[in-house]
PDB file of N, CA and C in Angstrom:
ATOM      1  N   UNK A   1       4.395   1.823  -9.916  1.00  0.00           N
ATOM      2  CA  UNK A   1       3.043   1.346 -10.090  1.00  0.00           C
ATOM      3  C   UNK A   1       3.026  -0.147  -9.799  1.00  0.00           C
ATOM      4  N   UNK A   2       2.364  -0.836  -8.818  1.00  0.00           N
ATOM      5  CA  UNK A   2       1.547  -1.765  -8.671  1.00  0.00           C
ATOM      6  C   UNK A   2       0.907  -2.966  -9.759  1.00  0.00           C
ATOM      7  N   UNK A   3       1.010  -3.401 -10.461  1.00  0.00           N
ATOM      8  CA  UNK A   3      -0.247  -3.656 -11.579  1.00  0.00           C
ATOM      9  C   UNK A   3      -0.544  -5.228 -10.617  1.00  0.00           C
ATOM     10  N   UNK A   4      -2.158  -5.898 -11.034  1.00  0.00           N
ATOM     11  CA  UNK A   4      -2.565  -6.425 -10.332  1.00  0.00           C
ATOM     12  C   UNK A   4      -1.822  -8.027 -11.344  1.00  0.00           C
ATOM     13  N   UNK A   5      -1.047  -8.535 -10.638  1.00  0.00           N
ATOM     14  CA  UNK A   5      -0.625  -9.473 -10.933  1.00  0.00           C
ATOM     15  C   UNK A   5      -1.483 -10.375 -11.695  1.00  0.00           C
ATOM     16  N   UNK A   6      -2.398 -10.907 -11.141  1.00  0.00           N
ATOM     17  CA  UNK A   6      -3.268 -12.116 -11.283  1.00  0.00           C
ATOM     18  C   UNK A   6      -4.125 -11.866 -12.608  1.00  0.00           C
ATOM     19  N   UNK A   7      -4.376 -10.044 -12.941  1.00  0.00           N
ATOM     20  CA  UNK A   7      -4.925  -9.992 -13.662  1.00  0.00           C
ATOM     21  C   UNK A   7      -4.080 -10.267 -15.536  1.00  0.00           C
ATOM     22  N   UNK A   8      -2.781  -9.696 -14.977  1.00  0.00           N
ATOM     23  CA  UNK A   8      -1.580  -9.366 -16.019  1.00  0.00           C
ATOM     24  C   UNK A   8      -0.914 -10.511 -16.210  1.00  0.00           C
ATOM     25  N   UNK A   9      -0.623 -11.465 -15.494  1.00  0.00           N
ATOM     26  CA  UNK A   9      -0.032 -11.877 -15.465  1.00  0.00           C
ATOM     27  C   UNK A   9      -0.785 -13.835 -14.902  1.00  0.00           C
ATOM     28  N   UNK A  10      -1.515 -14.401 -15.888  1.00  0.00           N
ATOM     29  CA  UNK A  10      -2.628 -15.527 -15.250  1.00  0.00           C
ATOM     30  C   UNK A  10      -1.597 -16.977 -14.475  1.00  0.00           C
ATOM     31  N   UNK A  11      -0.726 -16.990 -14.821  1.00  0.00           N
ATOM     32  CA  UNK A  11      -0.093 -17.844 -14.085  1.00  0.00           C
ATOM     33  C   UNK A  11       0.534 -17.461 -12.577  1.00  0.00           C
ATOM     34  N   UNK A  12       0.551 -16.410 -12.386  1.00  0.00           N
ATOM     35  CA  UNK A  12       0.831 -16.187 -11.012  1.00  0.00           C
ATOM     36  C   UNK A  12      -0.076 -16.247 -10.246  1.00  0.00           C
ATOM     37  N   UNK A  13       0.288 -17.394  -9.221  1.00  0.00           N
ATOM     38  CA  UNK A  13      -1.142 -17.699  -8.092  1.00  0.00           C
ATOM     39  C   UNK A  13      -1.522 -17.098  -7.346  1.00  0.00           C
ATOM     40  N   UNK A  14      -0.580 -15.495  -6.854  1.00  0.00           N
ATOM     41  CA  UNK A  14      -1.229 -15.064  -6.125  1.00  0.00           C
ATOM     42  C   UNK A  14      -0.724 -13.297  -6.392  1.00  0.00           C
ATOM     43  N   UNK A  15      -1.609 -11.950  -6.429  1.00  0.00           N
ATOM     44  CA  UNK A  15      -1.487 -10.830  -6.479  1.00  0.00           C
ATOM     45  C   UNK A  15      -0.695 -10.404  -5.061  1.00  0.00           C
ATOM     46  N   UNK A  16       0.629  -9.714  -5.025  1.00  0.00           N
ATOM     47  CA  UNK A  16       1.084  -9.300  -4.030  1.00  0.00           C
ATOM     48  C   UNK A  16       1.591  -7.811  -4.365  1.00  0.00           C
ATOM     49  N   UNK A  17       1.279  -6.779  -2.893  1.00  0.00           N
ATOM     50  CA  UNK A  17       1.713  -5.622  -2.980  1.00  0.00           C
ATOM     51  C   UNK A  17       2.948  -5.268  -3.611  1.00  0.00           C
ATOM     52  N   UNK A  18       3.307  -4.838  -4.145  1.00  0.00           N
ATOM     53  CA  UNK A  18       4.871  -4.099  -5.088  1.00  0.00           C
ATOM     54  C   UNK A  18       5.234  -3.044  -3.712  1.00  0.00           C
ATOM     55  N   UNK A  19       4.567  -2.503  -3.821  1.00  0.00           N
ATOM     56  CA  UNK A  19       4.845  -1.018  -3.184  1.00  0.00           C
ATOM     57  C   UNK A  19       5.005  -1.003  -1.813  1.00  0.00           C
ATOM     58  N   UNK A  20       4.878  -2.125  -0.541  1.00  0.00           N
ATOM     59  CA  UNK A  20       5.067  -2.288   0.712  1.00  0.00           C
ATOM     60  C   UNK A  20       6.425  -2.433   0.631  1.00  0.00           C
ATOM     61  N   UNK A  21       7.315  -1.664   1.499  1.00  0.00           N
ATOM     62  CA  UNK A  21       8.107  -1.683   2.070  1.00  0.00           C
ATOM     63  C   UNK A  21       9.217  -0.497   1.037  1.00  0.00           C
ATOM     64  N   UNK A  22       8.873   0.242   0.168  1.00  0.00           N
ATOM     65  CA  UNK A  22       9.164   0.889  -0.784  1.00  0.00           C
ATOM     66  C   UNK A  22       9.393   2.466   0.612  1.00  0.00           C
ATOM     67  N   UNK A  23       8.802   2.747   1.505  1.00  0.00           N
ATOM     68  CA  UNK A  23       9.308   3.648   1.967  1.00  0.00           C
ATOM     69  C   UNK A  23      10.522   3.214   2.662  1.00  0.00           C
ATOM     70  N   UNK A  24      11.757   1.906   3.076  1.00  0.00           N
ATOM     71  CA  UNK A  24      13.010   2.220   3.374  1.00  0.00           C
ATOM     72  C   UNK A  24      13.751   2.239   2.131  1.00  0.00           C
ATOM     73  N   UNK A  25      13.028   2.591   0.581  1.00  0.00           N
ATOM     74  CA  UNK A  25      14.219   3.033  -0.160  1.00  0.00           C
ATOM     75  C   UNK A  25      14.136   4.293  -0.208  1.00  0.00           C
ATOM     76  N   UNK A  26      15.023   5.148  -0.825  1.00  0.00           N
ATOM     77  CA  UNK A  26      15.499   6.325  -0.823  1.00  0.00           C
ATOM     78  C   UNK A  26      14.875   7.372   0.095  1.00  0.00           C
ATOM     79  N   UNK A  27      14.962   7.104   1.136  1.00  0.00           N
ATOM     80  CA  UNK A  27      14.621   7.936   2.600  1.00  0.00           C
ATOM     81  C   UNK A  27      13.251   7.569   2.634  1.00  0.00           C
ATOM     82  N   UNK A  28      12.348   7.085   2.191  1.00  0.00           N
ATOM     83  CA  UNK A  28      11.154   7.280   2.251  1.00  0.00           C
ATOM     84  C   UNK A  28      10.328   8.172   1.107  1.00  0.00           C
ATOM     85  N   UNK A  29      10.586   8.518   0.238  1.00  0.00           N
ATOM     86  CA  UNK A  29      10.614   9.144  -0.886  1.00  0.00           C
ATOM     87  C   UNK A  29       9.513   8.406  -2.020  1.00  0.00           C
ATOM     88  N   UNK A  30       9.207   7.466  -1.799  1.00  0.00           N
ATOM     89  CA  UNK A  30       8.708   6.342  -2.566  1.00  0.00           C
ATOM     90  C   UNK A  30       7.263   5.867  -2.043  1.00  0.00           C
ATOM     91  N   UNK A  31       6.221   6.475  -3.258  1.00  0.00           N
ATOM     92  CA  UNK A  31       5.014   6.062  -2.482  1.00  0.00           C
ATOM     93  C   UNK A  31       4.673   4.396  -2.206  1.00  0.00           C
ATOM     94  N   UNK A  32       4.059   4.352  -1.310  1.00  0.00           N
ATOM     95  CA  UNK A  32       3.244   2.629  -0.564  1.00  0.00           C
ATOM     96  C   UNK A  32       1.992   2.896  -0.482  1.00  0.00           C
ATOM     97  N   UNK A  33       1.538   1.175  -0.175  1.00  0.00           N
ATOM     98  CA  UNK A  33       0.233   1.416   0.433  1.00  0.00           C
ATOM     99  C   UNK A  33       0.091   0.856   1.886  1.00  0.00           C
ATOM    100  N   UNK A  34       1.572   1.212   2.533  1.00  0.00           N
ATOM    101  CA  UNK A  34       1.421   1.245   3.999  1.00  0.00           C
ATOM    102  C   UNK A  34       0.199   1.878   4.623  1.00  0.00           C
ATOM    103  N   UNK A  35      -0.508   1.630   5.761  1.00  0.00           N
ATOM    104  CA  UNK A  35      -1.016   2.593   6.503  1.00  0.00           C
ATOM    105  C   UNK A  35      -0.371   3.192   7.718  1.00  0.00           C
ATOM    106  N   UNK A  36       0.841   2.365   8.351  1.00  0.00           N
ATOM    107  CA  UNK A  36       1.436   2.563   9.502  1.00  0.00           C
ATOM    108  C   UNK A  36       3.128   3.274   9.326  1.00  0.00           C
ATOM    109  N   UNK A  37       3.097   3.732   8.380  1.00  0.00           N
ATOM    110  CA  UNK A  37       4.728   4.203   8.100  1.00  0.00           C
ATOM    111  C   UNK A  37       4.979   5.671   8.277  1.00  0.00           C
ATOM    112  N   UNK A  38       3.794   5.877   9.036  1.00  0.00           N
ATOM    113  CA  UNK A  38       4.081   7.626   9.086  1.00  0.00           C
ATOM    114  C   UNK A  38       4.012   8.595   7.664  1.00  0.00           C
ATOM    115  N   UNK A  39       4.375   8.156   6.684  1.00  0.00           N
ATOM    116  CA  UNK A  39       3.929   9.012   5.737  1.00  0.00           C
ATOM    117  C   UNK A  39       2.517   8.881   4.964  1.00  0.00           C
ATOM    118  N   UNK A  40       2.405   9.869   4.344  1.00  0.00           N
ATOM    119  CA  UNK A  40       1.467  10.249   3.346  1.00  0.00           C
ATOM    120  C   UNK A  40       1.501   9.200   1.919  1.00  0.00           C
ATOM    121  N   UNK A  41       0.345   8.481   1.822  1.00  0.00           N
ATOM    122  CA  UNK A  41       0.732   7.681   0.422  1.00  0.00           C
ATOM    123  C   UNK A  41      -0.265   7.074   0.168  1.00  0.00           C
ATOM    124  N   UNK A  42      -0.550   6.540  -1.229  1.00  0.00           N
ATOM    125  CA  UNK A  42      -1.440   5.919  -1.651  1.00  0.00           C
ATOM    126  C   UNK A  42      -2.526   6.597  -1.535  1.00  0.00           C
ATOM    127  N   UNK A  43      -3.936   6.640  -1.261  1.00  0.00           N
ATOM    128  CA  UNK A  43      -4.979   7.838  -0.959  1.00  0.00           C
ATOM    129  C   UNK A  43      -5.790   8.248   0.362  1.00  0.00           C
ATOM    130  N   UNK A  44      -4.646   7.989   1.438  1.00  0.00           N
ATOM    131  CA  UNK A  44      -4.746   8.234   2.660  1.00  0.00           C
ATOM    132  C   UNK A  44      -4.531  10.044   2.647  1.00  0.00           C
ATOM    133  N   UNK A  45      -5.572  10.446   3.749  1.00  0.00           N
ATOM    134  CA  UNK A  45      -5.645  11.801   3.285  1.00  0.00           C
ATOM    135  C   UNK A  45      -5.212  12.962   4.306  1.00  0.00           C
ATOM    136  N   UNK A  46      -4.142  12.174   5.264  1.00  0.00           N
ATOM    137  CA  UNK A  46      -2.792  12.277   5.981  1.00  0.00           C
ATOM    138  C   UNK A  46      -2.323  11.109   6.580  1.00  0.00           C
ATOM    139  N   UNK A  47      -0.805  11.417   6.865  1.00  0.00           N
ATOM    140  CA  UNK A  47       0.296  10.419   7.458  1.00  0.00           C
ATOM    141  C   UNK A  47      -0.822   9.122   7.910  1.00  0.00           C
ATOM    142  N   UNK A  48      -0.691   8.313   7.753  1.00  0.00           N
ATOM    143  CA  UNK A  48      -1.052   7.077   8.230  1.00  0.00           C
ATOM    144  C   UNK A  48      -2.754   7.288   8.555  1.00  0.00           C
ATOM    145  N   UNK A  49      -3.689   8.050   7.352  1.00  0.00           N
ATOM    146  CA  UNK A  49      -5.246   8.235   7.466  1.00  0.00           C
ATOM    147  C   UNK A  49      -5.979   7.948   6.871  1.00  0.00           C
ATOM    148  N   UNK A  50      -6.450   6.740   6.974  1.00  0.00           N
ATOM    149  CA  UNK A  50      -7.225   5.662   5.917  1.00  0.00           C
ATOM    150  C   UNK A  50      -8.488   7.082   5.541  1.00  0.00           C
ATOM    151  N   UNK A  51      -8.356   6.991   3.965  1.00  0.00           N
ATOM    152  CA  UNK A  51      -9.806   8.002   3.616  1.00  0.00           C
ATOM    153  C   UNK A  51     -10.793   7.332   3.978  1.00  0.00           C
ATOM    154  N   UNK A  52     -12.079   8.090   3.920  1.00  0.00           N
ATOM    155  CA  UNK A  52     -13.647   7.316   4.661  1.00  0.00           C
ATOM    156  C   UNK A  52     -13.907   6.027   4.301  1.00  0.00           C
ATOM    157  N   UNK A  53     -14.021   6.542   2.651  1.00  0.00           N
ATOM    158  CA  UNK A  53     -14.489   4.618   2.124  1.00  0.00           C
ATOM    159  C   UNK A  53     -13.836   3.295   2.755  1.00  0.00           C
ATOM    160  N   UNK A  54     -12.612   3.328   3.541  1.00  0.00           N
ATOM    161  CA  UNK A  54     -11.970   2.440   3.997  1.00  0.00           C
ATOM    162  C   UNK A  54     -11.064   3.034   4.997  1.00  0.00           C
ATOM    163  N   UNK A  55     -11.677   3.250   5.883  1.00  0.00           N
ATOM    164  CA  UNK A  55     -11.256   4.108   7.282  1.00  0.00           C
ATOM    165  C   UNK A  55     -10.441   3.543   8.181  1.00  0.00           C
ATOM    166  N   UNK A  56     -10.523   1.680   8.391  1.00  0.00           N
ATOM    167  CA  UNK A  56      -9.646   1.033   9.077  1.00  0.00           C
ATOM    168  C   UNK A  56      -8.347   0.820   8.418  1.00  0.00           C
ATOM    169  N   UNK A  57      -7.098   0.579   9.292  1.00  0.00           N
ATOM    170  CA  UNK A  57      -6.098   0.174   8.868  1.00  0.00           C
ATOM    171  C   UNK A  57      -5.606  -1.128   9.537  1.00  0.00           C
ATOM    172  N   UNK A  58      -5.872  -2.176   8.077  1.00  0.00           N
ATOM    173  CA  UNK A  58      -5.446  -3.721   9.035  1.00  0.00           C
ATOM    174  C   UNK A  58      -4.519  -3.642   9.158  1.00  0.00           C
ATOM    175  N   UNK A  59      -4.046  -4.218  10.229  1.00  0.00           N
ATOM    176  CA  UNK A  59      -2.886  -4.549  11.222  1.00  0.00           C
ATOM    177  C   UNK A  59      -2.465  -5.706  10.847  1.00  0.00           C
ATOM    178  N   UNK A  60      -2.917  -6.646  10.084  1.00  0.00           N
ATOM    179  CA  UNK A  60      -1.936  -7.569   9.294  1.00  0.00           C
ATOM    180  C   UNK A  60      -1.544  -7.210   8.319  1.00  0.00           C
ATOM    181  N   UNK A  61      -2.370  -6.568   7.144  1.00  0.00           N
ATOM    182  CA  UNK A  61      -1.587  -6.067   5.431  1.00  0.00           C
ATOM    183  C   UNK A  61      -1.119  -5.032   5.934  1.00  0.00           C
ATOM    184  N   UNK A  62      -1.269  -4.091   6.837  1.00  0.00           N
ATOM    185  CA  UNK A  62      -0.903  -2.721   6.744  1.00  0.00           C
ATOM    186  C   UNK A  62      -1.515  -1.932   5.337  1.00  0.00           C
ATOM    187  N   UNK A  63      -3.119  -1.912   5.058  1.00  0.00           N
ATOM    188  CA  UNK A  63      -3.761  -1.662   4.080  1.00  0.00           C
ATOM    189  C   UNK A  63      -4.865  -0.749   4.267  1.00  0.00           C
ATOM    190  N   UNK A  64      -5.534  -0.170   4.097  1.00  0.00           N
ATOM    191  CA  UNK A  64      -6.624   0.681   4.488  1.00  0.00           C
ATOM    192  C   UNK A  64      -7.690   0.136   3.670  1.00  0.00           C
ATOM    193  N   UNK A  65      -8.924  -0.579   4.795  1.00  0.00           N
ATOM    194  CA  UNK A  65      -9.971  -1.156   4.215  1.00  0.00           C
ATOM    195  C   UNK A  65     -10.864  -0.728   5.071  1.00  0.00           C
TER     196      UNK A  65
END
């Protein structure tokens, strides 16, 4: 789990993803909120398929907005 830094935690200046780059541990086994990693994760509703509410996938966060 993710938790939103900034909210948990007020001295940290800035909220950063936990979960990016979590699919090269244990084969890929490990959910993200990649959009470009080929798998299924976070609430993409296949391999790399931003759901409607946020259909694009930026190409800088690798995020579905």
């Amino acid at each position: 789990m993710d938790f939103d830094s900034e909210r948990f935690c007020p001295q940290n200046i800035a909220n950063t993803d936990a979960c990016i780059g979590n699919e090269l541990i244990s084969g890929g086994v490990i959910p993200t909120s990649s959009c470009v990693n080929g798998l299924q994760d976070g609430d993409e509703v296949a391999p790399d398929v931003c759901p409607t509410p946020r259909p694009t996938c930026n190409t800088t966060t690798h995020h579905c907005e």
